[in-house]
C-alpha atoms as a PDB file:
ATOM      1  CA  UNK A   1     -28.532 -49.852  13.746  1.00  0.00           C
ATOM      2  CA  UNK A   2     -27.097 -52.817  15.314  1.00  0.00           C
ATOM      3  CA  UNK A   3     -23.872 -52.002  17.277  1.00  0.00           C
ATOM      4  CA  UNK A   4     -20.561 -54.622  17.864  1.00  0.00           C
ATOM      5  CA  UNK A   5     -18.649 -53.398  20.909  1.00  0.00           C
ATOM      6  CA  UNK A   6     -15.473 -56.300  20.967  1.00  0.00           C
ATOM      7  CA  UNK A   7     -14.427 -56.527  24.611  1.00  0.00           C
ATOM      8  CA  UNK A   8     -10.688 -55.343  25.307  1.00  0.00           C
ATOM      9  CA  UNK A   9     -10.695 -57.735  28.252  1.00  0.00           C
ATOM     10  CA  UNK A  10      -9.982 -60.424  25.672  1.00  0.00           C
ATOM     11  CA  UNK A  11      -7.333 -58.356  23.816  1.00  0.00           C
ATOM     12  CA  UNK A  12      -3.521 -59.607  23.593  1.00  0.00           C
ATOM     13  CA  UNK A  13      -1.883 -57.251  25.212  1.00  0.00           C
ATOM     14  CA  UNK A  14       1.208 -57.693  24.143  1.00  0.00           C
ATOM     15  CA  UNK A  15      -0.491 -56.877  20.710  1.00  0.00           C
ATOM     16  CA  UNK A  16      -2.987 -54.379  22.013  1.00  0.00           C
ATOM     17  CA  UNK A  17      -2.252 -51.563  19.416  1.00  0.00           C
ATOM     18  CA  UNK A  18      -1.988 -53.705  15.869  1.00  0.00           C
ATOM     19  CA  UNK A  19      -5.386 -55.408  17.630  1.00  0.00           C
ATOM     20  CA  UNK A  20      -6.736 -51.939  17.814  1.00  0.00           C
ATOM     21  CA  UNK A  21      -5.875 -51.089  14.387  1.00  0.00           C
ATOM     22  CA  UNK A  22      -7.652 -54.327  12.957  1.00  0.00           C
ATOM     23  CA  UNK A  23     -10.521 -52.821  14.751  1.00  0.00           C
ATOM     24  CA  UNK A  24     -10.744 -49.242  13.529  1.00  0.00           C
ATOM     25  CA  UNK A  25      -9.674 -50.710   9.767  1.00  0.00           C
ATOM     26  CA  UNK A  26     -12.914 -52.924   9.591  1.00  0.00           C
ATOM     27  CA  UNK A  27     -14.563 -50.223  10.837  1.00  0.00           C
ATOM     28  CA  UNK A  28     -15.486 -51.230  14.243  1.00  0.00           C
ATOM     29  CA  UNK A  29     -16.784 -47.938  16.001  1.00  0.00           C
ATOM     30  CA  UNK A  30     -16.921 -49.118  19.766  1.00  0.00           C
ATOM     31  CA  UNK A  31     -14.731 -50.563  22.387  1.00  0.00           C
ATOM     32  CA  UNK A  32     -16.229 -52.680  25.530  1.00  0.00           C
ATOM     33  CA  UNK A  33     -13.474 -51.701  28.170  1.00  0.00           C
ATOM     34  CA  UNK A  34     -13.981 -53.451  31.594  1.00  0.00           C
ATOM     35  CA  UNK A  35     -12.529 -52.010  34.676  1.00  0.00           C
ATOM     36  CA  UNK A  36     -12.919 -54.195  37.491  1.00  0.00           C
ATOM     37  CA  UNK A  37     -11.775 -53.039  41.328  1.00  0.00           C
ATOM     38  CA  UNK A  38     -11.320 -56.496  42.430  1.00  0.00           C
ATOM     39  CA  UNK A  39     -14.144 -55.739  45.581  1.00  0.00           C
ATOM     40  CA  UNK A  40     -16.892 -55.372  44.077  1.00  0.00           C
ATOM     41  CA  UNK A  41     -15.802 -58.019  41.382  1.00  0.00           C
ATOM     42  CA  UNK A  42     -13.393 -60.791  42.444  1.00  0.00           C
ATOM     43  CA  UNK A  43     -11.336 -59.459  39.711  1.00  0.00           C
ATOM     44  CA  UNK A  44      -8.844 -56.761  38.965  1.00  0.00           C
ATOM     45  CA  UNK A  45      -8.400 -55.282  35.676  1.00  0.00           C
ATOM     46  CA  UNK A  46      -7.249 -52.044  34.636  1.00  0.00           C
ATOM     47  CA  UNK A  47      -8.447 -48.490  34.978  1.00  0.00           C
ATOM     48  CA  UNK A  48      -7.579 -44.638  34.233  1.00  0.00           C
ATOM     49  CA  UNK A  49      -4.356 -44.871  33.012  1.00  0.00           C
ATOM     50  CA  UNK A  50      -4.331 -47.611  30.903  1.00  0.00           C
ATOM     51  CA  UNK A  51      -7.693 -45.993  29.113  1.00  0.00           C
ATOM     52  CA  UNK A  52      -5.652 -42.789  28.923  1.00  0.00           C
ATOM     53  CA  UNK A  53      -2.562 -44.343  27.101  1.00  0.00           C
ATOM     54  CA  UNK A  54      -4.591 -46.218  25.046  1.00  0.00           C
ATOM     55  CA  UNK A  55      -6.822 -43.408  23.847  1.00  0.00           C
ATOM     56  CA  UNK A  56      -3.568 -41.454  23.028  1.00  0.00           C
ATOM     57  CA  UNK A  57      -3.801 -44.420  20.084  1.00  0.00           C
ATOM     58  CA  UNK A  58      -7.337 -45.130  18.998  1.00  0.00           C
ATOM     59  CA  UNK A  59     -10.502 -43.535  18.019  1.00  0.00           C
ATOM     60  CA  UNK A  60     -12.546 -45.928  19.189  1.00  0.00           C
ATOM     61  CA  UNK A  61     -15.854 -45.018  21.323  1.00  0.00           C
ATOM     62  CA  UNK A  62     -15.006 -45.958  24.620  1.00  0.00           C
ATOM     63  CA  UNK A  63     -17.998 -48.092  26.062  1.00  0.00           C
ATOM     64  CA  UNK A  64     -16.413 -48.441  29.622  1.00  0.00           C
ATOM     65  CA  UNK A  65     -18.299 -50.882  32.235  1.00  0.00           C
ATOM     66  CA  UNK A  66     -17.151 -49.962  35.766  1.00  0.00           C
ATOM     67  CA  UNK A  67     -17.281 -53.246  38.007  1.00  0.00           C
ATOM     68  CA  UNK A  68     -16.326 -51.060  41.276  1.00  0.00           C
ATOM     69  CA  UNK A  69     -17.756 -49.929  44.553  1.00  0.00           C
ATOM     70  CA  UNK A  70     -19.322 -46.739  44.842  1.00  0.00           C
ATOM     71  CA  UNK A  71     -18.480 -45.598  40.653  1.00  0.00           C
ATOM     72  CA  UNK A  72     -19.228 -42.096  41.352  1.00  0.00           C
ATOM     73  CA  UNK A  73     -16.224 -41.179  43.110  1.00  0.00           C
ATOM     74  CA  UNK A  74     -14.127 -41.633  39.781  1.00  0.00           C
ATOM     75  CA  UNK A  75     -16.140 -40.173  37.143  1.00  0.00           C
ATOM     76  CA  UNK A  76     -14.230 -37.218  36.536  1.00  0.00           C
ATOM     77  CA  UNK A  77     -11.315 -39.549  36.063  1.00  0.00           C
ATOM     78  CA  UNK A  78     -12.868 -41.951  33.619  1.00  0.00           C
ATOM     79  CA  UNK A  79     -13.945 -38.847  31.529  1.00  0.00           C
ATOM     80  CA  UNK A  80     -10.280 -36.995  31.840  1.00  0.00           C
ATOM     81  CA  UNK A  81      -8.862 -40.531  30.569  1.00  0.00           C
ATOM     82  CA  UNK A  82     -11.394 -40.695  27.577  1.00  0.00           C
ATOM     83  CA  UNK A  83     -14.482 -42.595  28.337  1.00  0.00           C
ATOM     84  CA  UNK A  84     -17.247 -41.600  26.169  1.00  0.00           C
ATOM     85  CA  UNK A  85     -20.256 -43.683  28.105  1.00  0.00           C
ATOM     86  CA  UNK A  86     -19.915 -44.540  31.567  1.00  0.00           C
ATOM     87  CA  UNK A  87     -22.485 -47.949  32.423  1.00  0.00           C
ATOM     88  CA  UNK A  88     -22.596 -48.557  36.548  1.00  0.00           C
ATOM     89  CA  UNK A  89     -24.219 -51.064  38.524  1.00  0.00           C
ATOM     90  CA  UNK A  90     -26.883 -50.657  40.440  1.00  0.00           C
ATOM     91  CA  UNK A  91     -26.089 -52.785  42.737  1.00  0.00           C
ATOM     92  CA  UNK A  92     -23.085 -50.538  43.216  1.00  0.00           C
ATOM     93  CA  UNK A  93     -24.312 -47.430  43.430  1.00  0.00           C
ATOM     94  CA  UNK A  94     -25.085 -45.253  47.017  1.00  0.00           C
ATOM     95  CA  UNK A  95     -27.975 -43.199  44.553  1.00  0.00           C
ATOM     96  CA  UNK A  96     -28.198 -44.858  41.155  1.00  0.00           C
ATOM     97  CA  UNK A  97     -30.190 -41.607  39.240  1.00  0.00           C
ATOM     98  CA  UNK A  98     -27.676 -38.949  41.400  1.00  0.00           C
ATOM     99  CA  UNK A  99     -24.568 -40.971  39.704  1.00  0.00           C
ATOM    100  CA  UNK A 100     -26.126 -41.297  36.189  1.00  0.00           C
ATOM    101  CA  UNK A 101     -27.251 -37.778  36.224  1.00  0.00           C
ATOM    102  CA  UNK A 102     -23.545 -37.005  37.230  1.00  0.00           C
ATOM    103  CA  UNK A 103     -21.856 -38.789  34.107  1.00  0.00           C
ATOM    104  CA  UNK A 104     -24.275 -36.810  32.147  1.00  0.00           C
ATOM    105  CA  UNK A 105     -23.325 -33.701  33.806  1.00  0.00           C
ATOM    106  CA  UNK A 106     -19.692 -34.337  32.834  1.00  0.00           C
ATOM    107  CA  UNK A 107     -20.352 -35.053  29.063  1.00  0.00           C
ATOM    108  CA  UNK A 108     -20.746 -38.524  29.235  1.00  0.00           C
ATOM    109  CA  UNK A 109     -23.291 -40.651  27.884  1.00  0.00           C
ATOM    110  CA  UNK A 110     -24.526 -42.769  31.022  1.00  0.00           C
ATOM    111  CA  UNK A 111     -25.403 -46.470  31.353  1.00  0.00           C
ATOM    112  CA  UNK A 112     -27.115 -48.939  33.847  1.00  0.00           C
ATOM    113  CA  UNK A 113     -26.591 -52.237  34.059  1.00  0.00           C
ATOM    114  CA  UNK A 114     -27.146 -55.304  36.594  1.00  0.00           C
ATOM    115  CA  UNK A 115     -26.135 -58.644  38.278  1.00  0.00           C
ATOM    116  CA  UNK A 116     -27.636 -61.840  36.312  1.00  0.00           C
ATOM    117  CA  UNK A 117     -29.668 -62.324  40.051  1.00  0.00           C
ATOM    118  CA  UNK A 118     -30.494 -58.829  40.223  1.00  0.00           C
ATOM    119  CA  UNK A 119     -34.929 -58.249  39.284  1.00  0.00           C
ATOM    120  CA  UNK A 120     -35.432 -56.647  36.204  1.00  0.00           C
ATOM    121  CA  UNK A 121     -37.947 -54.039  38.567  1.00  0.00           C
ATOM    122  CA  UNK A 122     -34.389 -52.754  40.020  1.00  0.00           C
ATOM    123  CA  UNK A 123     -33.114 -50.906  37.072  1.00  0.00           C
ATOM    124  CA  UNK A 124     -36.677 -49.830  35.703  1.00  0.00           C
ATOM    125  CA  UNK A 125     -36.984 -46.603  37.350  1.00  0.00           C
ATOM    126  CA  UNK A 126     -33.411 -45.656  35.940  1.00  0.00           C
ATOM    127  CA  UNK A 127     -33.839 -46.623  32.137  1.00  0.00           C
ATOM    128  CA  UNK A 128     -35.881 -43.186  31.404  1.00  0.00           C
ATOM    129  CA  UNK A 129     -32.603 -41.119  31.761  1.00  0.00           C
ATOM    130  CA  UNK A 130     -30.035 -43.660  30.181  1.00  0.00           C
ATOM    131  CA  UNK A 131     -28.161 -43.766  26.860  1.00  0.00           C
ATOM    132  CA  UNK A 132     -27.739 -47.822  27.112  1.00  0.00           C
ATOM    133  CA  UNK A 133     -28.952 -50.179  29.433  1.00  0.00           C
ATOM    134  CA  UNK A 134     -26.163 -53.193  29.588  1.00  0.00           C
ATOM    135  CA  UNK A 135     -28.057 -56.667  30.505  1.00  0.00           C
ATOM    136  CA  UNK A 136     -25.504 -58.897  31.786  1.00  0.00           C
ATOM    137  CA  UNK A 137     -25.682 -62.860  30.437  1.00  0.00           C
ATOM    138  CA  UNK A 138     -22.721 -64.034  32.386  1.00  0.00           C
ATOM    139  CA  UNK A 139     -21.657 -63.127  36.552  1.00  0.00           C
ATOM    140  CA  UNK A 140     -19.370 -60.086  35.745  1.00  0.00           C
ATOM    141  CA  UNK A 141     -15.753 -60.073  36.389  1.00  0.00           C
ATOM    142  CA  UNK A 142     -14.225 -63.080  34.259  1.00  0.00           C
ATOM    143  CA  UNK A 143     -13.804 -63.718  30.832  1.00  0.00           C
ATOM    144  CA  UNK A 144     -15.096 -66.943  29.135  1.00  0.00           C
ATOM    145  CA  UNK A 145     -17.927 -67.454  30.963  1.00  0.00           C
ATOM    146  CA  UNK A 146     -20.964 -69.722  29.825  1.00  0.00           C
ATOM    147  CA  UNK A 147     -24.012 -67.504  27.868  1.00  0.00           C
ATOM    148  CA  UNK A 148     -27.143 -67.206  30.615  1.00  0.00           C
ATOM    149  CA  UNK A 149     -30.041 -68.118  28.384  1.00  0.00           C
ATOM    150  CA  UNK A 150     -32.266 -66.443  30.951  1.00  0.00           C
ATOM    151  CA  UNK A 151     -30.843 -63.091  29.846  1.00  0.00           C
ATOM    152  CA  UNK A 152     -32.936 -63.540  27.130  1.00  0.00           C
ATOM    153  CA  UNK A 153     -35.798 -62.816  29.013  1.00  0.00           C
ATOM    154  CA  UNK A 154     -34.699 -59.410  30.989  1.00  0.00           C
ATOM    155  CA  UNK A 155     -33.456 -58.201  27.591  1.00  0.00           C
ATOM    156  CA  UNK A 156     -37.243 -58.457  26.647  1.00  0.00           C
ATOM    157  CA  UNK A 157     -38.809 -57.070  29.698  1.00  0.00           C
ATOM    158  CA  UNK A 158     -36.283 -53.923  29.915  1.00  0.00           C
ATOM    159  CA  UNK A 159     -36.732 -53.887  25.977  1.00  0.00           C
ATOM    160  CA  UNK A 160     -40.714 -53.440  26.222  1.00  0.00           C
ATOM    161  CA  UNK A 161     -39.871 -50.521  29.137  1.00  0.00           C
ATOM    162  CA  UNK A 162     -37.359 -48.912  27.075  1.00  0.00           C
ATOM    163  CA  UNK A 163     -39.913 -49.022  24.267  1.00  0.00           C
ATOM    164  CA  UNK A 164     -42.702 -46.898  26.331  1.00  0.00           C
ATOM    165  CA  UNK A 165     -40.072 -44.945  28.328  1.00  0.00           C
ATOM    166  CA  UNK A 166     -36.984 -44.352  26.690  1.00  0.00           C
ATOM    167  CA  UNK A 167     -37.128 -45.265  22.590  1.00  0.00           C
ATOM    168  CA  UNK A 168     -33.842 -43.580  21.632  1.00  0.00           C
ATOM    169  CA  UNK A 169     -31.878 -45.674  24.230  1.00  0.00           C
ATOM    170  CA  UNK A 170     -29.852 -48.925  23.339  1.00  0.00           C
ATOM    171  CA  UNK A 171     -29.823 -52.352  24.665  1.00  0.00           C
ATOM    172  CA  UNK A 172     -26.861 -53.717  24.936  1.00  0.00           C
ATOM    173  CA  UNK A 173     -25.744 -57.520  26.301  1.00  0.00           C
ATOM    174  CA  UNK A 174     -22.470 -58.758  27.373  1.00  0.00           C
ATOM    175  CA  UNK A 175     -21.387 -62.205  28.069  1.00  0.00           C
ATOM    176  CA  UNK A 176     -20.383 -65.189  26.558  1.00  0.00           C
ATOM    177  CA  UNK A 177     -22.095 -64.342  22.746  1.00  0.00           C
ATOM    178  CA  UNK A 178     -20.856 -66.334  20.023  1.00  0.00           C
ATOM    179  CA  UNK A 179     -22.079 -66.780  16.352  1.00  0.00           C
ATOM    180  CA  UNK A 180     -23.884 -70.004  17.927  1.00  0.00           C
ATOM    181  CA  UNK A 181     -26.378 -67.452  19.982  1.00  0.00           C
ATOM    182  CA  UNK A 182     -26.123 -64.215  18.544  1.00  0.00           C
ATOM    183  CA  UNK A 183     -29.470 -64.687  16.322  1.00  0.00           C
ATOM    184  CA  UNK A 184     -31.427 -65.287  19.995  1.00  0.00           C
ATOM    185  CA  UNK A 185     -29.511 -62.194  21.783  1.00  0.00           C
ATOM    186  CA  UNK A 186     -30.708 -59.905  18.870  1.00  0.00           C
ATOM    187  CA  UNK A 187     -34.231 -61.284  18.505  1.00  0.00           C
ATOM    188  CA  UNK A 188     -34.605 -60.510  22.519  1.00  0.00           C
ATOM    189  CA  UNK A 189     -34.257 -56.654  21.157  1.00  0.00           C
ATOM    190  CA  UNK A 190     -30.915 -56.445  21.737  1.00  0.00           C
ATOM    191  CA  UNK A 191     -28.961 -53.718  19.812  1.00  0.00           C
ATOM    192  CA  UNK A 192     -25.467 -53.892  21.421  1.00  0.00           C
ATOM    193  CA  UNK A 193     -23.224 -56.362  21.072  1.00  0.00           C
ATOM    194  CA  UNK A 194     -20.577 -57.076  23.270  1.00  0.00           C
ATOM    195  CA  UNK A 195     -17.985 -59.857  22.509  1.00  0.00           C
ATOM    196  CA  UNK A 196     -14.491 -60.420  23.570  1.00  0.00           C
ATOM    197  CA  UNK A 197     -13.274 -64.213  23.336  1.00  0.00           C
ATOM    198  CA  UNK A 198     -15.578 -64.328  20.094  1.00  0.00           C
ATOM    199  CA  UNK A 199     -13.709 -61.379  17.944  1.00  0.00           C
ATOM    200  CA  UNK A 200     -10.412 -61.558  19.415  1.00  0.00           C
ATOM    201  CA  UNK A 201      -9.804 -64.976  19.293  1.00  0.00           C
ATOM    202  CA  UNK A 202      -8.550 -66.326  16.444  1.00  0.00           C
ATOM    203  CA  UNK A 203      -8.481 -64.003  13.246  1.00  0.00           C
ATOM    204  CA  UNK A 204     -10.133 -60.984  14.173  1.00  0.00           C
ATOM    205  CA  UNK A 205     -11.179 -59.727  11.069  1.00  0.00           C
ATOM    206  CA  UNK A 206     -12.969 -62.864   9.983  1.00  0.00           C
ATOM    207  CA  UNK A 207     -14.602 -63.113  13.274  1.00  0.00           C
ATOM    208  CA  UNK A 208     -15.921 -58.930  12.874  1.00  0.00           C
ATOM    209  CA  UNK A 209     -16.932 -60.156   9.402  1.00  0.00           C
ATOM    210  CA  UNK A 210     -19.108 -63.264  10.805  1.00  0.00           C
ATOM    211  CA  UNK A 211     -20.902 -61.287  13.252  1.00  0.00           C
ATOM    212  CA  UNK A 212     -21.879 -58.774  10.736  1.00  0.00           C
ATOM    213  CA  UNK A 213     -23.582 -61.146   9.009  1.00  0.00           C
ATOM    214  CA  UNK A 214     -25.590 -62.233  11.660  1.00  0.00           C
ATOM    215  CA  UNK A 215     -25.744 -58.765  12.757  1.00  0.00           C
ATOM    216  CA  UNK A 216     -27.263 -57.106   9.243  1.00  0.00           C
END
């Protein structure tokens, strides 16, 4: 089953909660939040206290993507605030299957991702023990950004590894997807969708009710 995960990084916030509620009444069951430390990414976003207020509100599966330096320091925090899965870079990590294992450990589901110039071959011997492996088409830490048509490709390569390795895991992409390139991003075996400019601007419930065509 194909998954939409609208990025809150694109949210109003001084509408966040009505936003939400649009969400969770077309029945939207995932929510791309992107925590950025502003050192690892040039960007700073948010982080455990703005997931915690915000889960006090919504029902939403928390898909949180944690843009920071050395992720396993806060994992406890990003479960006590409500993250369900947990995706961290490898290029961020001091020992990428020690941190993934530790989000498991914690009752998280775990994900890997990596840079758009990161190999492919650097994330293949952690896809075996993840519940999503997050293929970035844009350079993480703004919004807006141009789709990477290359992504295309890694989705396929981690796709035919996940296939052999790791069946029950999903594939998830992030980065400027629109209704223009959504067909492509699925056909590369994509089964997570992660949009935030795309759903949340303009008429959000239209937009949910475009991609879902696409998406079914």
């Amino acid at each position: 089953m194909n998954i939409l995960s609208p990025s809150m990084l694109a949210a109003d916030f001084g509408r966040l909660k009505p936003q939400l509620d649009t969400l969770e009444k077309n029945d939207i069951k995932w929510l791309h939040v992107d925590v950025m430390d502003g050192m690892f990414v040039p960007s700073i976003s948010f982080g455990m206290p703005v997931i915690a207020s915000i889960r006090k509100q919504c029902g939403l599966f928390f898909d949180t993507h944690l843009m920071v330096v050395d992720p396993e320091r806060y994992i406890m925090d990003f479960k006590n605030a409500g993250s369900d899965l947990l995706t961290v870079h490898v290029e961020a990590c001091k020992d990428t299957a020690c941190t993934m294992k530790k989000v498991k450990e914690v009752g998280m589901q775990a994900g890997i991702t990596l840079n758009p110039e990161t190999d492919v071959k650097e994330i293949l011997p952690f896809v075996g023990m993840a519940d999503l492996v997050l293929v970035m088409s844009v350079h993480p830490g703004f919004g807006g950004q141009k789709f990477i048509p290359e992504a295309l490709d890694k989705a396929r390569a981690i796709k035919k590894e996940l296939l052999k390795v790791n069946p029950s895991c999903r594939l998830e992409m992030d980065g400027g997807i629109n209704l223009s390139n959504l067909e492509s991003v699925l056909g590369s075996g994509v089964d997570t969708i992660v949009a935030g400019t795309a759903i949340f601007g303009g008429d959000i419930e239209d937009n949910i009710k475009r991609f879902r065509g696409i998406m079914a």
